[in-house]
N, C-alpha and C. Protein backbone atom coordinates (compact mmCIF):
# COMPACT_ATOMS: atom_id res chain seq x y z
N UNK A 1 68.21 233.24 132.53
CA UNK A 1 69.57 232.74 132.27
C UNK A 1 70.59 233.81 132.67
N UNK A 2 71.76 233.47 133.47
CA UNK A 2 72.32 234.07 134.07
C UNK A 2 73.96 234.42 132.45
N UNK A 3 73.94 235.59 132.88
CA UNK A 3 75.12 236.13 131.94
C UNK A 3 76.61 235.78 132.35
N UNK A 4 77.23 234.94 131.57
CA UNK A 4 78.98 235.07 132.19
C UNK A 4 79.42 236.48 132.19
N UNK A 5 80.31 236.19 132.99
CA UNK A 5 81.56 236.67 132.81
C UNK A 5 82.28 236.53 132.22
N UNK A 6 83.35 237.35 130.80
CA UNK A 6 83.96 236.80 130.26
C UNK A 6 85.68 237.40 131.16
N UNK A 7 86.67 236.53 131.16
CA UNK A 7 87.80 237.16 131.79
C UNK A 7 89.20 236.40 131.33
N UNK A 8 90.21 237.01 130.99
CA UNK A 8 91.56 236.40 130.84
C UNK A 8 92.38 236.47 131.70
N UNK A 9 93.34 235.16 131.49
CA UNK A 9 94.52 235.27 132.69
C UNK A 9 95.65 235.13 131.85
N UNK A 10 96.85 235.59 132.81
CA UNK A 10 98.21 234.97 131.64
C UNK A 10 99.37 234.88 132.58
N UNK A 11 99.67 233.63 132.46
CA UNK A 11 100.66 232.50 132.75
C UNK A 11 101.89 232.37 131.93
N UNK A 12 103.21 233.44 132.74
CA UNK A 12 104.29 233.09 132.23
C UNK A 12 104.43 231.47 132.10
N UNK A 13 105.09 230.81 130.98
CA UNK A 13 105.94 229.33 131.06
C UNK A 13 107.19 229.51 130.25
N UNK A 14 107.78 229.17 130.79
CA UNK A 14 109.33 228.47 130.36
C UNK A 14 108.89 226.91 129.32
N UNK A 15 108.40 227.12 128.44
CA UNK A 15 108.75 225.80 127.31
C UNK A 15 108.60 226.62 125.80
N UNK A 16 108.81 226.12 124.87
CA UNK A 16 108.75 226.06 123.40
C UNK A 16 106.96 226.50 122.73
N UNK A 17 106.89 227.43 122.21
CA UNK A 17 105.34 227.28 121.82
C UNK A 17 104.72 225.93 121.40
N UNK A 18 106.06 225.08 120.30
CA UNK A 18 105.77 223.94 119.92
C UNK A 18 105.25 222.83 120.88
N UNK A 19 106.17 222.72 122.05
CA UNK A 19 106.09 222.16 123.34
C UNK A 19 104.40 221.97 123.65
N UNK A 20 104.29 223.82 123.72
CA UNK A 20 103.14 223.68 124.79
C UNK A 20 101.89 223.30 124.09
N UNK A 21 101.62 223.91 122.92
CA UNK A 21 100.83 222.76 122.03
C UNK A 21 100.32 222.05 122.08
N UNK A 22 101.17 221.17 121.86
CA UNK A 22 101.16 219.50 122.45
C UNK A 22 100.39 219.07 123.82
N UNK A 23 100.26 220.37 124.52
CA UNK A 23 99.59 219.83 125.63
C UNK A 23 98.10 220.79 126.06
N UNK A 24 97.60 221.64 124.47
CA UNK A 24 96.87 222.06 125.11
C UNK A 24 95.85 221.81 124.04
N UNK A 25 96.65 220.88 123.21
CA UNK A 25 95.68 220.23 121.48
C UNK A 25 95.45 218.94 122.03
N UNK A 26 96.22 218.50 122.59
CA UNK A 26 96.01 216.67 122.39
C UNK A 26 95.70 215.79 123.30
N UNK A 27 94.44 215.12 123.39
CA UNK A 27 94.13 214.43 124.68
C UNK A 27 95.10 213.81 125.15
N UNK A 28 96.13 213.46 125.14
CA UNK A 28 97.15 212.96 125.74
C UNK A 28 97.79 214.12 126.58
N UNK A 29 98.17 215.00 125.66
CA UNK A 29 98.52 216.08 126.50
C UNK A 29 97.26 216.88 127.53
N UNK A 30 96.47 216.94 126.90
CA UNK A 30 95.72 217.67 127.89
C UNK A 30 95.34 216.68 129.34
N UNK A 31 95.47 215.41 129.06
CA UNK A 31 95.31 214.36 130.21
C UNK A 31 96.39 214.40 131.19
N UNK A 32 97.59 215.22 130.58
CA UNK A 32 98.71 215.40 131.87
C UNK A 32 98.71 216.44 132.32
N UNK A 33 97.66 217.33 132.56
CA UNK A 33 97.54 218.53 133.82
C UNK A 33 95.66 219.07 133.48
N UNK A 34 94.64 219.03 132.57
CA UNK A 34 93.77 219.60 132.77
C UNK A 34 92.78 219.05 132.95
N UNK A 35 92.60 217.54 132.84
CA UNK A 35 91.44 217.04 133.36
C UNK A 35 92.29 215.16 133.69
N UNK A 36 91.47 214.25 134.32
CA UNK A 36 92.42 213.28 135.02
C UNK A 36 92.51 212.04 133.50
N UNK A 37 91.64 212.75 132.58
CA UNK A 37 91.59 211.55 131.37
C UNK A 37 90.65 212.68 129.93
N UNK A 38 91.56 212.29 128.94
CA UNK A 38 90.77 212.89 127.58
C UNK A 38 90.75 212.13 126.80
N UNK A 39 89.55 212.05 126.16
CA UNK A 39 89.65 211.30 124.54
C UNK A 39 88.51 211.83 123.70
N UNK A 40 89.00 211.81 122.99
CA UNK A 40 88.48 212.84 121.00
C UNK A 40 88.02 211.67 120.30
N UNK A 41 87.35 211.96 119.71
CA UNK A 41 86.50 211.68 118.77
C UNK A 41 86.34 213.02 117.39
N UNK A 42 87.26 213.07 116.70
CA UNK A 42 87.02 214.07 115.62
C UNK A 42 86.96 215.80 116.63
N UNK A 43 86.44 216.22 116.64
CA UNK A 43 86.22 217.32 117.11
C UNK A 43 85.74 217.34 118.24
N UNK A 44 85.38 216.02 118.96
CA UNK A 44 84.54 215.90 120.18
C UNK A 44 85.54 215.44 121.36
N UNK A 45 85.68 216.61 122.21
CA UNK A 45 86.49 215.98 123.35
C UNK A 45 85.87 216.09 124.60
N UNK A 46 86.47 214.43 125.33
CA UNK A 46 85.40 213.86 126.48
C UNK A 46 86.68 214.33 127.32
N UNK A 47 86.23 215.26 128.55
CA UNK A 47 87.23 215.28 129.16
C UNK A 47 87.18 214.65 130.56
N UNK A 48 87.63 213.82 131.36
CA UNK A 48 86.81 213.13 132.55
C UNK A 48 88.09 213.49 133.85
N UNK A 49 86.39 213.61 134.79
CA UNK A 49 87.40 214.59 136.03
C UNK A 49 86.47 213.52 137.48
N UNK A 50 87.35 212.69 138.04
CA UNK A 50 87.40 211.84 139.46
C UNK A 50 85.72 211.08 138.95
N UNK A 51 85.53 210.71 138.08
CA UNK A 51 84.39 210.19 136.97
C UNK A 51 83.57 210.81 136.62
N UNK A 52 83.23 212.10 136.72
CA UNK A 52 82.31 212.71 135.92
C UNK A 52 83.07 212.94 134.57
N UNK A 53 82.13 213.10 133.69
CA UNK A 53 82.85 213.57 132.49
C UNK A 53 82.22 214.96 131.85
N UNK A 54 82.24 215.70 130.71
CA UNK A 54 82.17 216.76 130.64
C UNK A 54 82.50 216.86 128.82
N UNK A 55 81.89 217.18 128.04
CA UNK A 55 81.96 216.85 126.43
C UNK A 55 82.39 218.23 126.06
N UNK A 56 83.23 218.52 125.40
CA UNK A 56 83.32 219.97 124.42
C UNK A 56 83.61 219.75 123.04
N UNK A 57 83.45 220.66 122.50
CA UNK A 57 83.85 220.48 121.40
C UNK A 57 85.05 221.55 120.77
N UNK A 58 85.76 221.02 120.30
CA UNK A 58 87.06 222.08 119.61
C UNK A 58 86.53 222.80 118.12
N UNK A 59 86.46 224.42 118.58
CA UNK A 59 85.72 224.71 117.57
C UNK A 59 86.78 225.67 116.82
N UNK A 60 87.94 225.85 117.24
CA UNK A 60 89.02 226.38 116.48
C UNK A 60 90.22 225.87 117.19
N UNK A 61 91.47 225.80 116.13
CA UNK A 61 92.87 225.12 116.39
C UNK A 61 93.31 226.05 115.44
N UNK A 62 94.58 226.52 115.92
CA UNK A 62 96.00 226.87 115.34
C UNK A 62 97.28 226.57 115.71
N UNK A 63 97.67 225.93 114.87
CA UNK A 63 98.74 224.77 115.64
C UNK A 63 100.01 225.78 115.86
N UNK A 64 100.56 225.16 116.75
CA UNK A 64 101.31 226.17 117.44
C UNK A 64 100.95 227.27 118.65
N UNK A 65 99.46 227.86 118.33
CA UNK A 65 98.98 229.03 118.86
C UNK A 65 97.81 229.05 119.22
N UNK A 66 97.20 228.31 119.02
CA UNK A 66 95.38 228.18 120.06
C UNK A 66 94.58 227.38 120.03
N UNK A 67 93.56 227.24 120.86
CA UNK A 67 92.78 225.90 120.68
C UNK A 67 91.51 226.55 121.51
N UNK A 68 90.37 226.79 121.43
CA UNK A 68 89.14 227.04 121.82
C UNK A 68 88.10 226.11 121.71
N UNK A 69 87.42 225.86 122.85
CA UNK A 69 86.77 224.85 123.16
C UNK A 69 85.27 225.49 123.46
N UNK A 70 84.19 224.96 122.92
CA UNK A 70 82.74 225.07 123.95
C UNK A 70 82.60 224.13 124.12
N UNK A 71 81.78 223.79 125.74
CA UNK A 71 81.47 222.72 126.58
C UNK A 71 80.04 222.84 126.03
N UNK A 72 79.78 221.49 125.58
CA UNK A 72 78.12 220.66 125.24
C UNK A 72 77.18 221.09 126.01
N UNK A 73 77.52 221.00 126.96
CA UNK A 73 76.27 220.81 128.36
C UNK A 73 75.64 222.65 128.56
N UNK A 74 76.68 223.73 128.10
CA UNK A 74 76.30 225.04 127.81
C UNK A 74 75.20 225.56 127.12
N UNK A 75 73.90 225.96 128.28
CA UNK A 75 73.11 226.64 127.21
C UNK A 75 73.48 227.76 126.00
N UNK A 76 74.47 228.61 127.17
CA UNK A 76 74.53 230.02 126.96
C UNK A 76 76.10 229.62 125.79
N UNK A 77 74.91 229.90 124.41
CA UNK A 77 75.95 229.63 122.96
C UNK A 77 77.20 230.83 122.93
N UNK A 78 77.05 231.48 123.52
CA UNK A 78 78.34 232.58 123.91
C UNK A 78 79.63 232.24 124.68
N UNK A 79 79.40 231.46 125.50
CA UNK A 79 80.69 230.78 126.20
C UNK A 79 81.90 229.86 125.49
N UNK A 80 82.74 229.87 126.02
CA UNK A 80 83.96 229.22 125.38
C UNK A 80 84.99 229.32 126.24
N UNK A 81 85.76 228.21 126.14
CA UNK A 81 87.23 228.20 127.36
C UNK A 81 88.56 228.42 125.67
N UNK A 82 89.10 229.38 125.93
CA UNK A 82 90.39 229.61 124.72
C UNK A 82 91.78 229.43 125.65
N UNK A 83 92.51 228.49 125.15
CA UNK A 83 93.86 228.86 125.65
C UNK A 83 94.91 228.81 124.31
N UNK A 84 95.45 230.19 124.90
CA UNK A 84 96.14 230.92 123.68
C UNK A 84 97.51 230.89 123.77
N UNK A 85 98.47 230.65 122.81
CA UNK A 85 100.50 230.70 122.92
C UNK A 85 100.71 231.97 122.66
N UNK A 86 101.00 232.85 123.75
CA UNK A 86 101.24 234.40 123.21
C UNK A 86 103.26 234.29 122.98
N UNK A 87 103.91 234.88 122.34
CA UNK A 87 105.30 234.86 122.66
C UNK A 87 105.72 236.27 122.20
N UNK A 88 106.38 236.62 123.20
CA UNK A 88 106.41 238.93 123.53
C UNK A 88 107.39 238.22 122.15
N UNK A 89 107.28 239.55 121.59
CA UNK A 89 108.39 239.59 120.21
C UNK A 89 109.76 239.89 120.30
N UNK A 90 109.90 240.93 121.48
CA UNK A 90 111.42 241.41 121.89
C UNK A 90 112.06 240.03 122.89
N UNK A 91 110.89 239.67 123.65
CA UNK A 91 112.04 239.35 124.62
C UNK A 91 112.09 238.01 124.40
N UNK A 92 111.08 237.29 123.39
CA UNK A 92 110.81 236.04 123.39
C UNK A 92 109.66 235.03 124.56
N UNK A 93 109.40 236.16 125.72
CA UNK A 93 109.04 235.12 126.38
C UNK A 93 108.11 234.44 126.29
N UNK A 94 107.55 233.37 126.65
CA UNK A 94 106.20 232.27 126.04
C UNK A 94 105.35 232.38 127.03
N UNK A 95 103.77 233.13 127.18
CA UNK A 95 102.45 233.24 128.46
C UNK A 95 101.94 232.25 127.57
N UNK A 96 100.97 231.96 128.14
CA UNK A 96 99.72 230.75 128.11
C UNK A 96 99.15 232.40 128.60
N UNK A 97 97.73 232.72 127.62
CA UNK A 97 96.42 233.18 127.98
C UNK A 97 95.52 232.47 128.04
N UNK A 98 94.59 232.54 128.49
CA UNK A 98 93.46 231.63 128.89
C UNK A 98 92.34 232.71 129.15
N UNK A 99 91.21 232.37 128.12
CA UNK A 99 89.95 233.25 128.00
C UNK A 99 89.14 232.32 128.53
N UNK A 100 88.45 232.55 129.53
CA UNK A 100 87.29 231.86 130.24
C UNK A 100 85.76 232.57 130.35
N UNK A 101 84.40 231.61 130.84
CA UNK A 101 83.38 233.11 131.03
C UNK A 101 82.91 232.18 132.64
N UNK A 102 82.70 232.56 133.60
CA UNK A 102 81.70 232.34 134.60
C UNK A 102 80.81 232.61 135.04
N UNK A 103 80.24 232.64 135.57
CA UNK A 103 79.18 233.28 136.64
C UNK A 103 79.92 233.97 137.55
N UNK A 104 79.20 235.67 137.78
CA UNK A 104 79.62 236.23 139.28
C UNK A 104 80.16 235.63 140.11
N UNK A 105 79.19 234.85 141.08
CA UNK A 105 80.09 233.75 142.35
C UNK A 105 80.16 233.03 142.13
N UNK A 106 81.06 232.54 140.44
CA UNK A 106 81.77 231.77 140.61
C UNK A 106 83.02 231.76 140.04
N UNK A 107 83.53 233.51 139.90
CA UNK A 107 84.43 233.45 139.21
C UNK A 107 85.60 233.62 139.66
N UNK A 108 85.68 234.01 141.21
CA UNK A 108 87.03 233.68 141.50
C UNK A 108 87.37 232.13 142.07
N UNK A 109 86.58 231.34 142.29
CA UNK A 109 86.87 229.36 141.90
C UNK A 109 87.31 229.10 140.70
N UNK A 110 86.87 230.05 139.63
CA UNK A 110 87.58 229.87 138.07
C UNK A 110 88.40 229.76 138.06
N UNK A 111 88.76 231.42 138.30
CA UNK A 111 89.87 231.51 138.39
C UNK A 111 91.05 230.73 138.97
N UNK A 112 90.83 230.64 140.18
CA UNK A 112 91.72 229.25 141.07
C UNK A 112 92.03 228.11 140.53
N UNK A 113 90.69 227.61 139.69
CA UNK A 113 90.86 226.20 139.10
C UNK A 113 91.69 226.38 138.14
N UNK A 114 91.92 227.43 137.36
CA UNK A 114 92.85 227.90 136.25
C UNK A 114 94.56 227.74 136.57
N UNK A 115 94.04 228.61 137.66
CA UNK A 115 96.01 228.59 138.35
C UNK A 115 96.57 227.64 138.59
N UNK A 116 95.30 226.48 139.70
CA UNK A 116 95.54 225.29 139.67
C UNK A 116 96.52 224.07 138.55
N UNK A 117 95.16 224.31 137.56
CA UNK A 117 95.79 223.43 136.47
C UNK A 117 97.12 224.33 135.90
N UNK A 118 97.33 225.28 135.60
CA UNK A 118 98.29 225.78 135.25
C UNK A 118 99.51 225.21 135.75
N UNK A 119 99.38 225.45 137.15
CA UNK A 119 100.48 225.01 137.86
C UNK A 119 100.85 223.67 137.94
N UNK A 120 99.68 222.72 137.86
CA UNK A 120 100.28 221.87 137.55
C UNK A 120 100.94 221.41 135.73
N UNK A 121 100.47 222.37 134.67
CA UNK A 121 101.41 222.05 133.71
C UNK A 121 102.45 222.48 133.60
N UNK A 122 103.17 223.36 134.45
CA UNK A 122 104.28 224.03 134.60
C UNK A 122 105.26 222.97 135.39
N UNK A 123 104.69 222.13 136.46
CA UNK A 123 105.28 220.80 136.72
C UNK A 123 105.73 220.06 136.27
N UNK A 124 104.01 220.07 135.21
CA UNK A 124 104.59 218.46 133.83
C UNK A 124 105.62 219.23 133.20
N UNK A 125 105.89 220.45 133.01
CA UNK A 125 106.68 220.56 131.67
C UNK A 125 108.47 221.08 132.31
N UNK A 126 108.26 221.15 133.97
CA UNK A 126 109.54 221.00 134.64
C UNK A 126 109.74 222.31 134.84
N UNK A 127 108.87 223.76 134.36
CA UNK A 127 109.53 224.78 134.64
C UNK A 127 108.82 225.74 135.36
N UNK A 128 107.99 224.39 136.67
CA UNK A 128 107.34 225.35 137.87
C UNK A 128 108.55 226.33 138.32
């Protein structure tokens, strides 16, 4: 069994912590930039991408400030996708962190797929 990588990124955004929340807790929200369709079941979220689908489960929430997910299909019980509401204290500004783990060659596609979706929630939320 091959070992991730564990690695963070961080994504200035221009919205409200409250705002972004909303789109990184709630299959509705998460259906408008990180996968093409979500739906929950209690703690169980189906996330579906051009029809495959992909099960995780939400194994911590802080509203306002984080949401960490492990994907089902993961042997390796160490992995987890976290996206975190950081907001600097002086200046106010609001990053999205995002804790991910991959494989070696495959972690700069992670990465990409990260920026990707990022960029496109910076769309949905108008302040690409």
């Amino acid at each position: 069994m091959d070992d991730k990588t564990k690695f963070e990124l961080e994504f200035p955004i221009h919205a409200s912590p409250q705002l972004l929340y909303q789109y990184i807790s709630t299959p509705s929200g998460l259906s408008e930039w990180f996968a093409d369709n979500v739906n929950s079941r209690g703690e169980m979220f189906k996330f579906i991408w051009d029809g495959s689908e992909e099960q995780a489960k939400l194994i911590t929430k802080k509203s306002g400030e984080r949401v960490k997910f492990k994907w089902q299909n993961e042997d390796d019980d160490a992995s987890y996708f976290e996206i975190r509401i950081q907001v600097d204290e002086i200046t106010k500004d609001v990053s999205l962190m995002v804790t991910d783990f991959a494989e070696d060659d495959e972690l700069e596609d992670t990465k990409m797929l990260w920026e990707n979706q990022i960029s496109d929630l910076k769309q949905v939320l108008g302040s690409a």
